[in-house]
Protein backbone atom coordinates (compact mmCIF):
# COMPACT_ATOMS: atom_id res chain seq x y z
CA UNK A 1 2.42 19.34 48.40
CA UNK A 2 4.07 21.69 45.47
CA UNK A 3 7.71 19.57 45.98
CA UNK A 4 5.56 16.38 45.79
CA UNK A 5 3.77 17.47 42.45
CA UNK A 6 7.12 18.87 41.05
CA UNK A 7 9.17 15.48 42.34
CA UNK A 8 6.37 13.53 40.39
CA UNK A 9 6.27 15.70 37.20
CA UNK A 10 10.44 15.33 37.15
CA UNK A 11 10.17 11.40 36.94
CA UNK A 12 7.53 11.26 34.87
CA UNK A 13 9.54 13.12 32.28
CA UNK A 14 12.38 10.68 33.09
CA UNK A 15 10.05 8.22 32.45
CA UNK A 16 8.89 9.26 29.11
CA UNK A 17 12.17 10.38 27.61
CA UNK A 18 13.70 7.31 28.43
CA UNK A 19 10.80 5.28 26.59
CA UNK A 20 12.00 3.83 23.20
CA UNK A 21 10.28 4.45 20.22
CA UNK A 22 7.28 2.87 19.01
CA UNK A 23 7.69 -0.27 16.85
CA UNK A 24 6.87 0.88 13.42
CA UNK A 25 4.51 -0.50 11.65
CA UNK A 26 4.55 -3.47 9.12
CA UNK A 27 3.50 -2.98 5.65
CA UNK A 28 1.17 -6.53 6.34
CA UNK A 29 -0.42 -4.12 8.76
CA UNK A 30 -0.35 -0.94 7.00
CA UNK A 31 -2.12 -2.56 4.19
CA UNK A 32 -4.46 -4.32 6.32
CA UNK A 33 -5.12 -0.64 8.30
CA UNK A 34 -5.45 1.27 5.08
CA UNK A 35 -8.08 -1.54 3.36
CA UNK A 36 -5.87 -2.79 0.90
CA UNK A 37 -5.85 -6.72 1.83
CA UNK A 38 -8.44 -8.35 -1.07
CA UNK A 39 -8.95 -9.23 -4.41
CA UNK A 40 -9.48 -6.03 -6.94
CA UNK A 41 -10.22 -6.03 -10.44
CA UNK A 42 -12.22 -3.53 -13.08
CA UNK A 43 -15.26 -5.89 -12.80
CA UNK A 44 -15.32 -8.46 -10.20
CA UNK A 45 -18.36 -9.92 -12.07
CA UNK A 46 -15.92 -11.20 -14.85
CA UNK A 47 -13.04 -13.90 -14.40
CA UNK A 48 -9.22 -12.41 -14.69
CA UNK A 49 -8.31 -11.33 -18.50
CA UNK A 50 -5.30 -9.46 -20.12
CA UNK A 51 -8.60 -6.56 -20.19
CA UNK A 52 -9.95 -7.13 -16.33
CA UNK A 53 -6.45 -7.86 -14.56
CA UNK A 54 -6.80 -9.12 -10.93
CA UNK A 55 -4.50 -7.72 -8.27
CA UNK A 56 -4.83 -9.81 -5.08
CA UNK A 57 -3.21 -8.55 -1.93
CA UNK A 58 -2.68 -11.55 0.81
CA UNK A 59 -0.83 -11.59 4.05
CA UNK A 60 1.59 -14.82 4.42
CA UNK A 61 3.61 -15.56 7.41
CA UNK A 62 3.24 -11.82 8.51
CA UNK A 63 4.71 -10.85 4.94
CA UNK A 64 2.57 -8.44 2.39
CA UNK A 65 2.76 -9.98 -1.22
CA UNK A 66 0.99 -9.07 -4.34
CA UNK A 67 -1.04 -12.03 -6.92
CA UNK A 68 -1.12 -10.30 -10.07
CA UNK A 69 -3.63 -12.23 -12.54
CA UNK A 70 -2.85 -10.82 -15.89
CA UNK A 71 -5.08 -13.32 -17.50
CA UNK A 72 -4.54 -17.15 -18.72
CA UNK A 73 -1.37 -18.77 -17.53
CA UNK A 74 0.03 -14.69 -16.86
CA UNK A 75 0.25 -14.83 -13.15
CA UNK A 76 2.92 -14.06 -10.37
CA UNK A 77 3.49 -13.44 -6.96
CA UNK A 78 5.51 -10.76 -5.57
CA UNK A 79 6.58 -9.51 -1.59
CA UNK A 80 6.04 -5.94 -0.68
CA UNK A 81 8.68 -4.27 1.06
CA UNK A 82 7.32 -1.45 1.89
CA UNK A 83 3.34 -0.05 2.83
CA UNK A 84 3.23 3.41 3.88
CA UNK A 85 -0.03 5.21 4.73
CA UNK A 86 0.97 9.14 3.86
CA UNK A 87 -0.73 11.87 5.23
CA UNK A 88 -2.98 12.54 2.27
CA UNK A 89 -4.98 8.90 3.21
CA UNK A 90 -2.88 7.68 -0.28
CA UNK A 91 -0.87 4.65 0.28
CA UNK A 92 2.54 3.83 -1.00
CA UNK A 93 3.58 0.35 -2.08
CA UNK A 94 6.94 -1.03 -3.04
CA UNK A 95 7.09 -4.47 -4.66
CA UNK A 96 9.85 -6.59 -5.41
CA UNK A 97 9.06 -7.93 -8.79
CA UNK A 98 11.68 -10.64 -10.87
CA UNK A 99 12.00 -7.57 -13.64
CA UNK A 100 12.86 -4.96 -10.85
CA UNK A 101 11.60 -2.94 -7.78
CA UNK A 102 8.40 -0.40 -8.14
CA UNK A 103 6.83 2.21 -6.20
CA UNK A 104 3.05 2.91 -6.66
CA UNK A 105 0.86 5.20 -4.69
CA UNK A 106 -3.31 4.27 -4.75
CA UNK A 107 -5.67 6.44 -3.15
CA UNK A 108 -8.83 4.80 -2.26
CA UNK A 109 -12.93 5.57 -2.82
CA UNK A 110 -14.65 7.60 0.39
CA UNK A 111 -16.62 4.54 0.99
CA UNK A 112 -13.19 2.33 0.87
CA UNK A 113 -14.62 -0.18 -2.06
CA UNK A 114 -12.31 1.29 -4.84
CA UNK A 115 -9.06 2.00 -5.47
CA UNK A 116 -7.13 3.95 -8.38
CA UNK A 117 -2.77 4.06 -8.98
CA UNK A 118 -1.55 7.49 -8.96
CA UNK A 119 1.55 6.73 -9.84
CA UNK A 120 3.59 3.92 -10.75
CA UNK A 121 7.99 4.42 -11.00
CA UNK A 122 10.54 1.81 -11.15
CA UNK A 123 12.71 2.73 -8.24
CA UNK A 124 16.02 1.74 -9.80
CA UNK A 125 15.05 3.43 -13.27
CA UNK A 126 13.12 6.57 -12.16
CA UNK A 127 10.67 6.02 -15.08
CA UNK A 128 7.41 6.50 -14.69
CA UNK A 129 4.51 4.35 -16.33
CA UNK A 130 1.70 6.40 -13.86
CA UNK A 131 2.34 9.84 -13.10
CA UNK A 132 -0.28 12.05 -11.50
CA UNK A 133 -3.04 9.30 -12.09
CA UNK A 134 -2.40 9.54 -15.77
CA UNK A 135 -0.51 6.78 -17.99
CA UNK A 136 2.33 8.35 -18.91
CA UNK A 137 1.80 6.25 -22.34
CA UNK A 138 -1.15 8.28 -23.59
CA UNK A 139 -2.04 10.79 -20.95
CA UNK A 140 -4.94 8.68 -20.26
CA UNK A 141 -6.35 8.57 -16.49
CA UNK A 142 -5.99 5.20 -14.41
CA UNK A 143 -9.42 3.23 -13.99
CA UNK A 144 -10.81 2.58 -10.88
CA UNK A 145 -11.09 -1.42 -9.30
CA UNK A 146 -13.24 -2.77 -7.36
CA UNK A 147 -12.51 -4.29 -4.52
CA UNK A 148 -13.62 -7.99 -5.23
CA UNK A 149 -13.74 -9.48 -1.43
């Protein structure tokens, strides 16, 4: 009965090593795991404006892509390359916008309704605009959105 156990054990460790990794996961789903999919904004009660931007994060054919509303005729679309939940419950983001490629990390609100940027780099650059949830600008801390939807 002990050879039978062992015998088993053995190719069940065959079994296992032999097993290909995982598929990773997509940053459509990592967003859509980590609560990011939605409209946010400063005040979802008030349309898009230069002072209540709207960041809109949508799912099309299985790609991630950001709407920015910056207010009036100010509006884009971007894909997202990359969606990383970290360790920390912060998420990392890197979108592919027509001026160049940027990483941001949010964290998110306990109850999962709001969201803040931690920091903000141009990957090519290295520059910061966010660092440590302050604008690099005027030391100023990052407001919280709302999530809209």
């Amino acid at each position: 009965m002990l050879r039978i156990a062992r015998s088993l054990f053995v190719v069940l460790l065959g079994v296992l090593s032999t097993a290909g990794p995982a598929s990773a996961e997509t940053p459509a789903q990592a967003a859509a795991r980590w609560g990011l999919l939605g409209t946010w904004r400063l005040d979802c009660t008030t349309p898009a404006s230069q002072a209540n931007q709207s960041f809109t994060f949508a799912v099309r054919e299985g790609r991630l892509f950001q709407d920015r509303n910056l207010g009036g005729d100010a509006q884009d679309s971007s894909p997202m390359t990359q969606a990383t939940i970290r360790p920390d419950g912060k998420i990392l983001l890197t979108t592919v916008f027509s001026g160049g490629t940027r990483e941001a990390v949010f964290m998110k609100s306990d109850d999962g309704r709001r969201r803040r940027v931690m920091s903000n780099r141009g990957v090519d650059t290295d520059e910061y605009t966010i660092r440590d949830g302050l604008y690099v600008s005027n030391g100023q801390p990052t407001p919280w959105s709302t999530r809209c939807n």
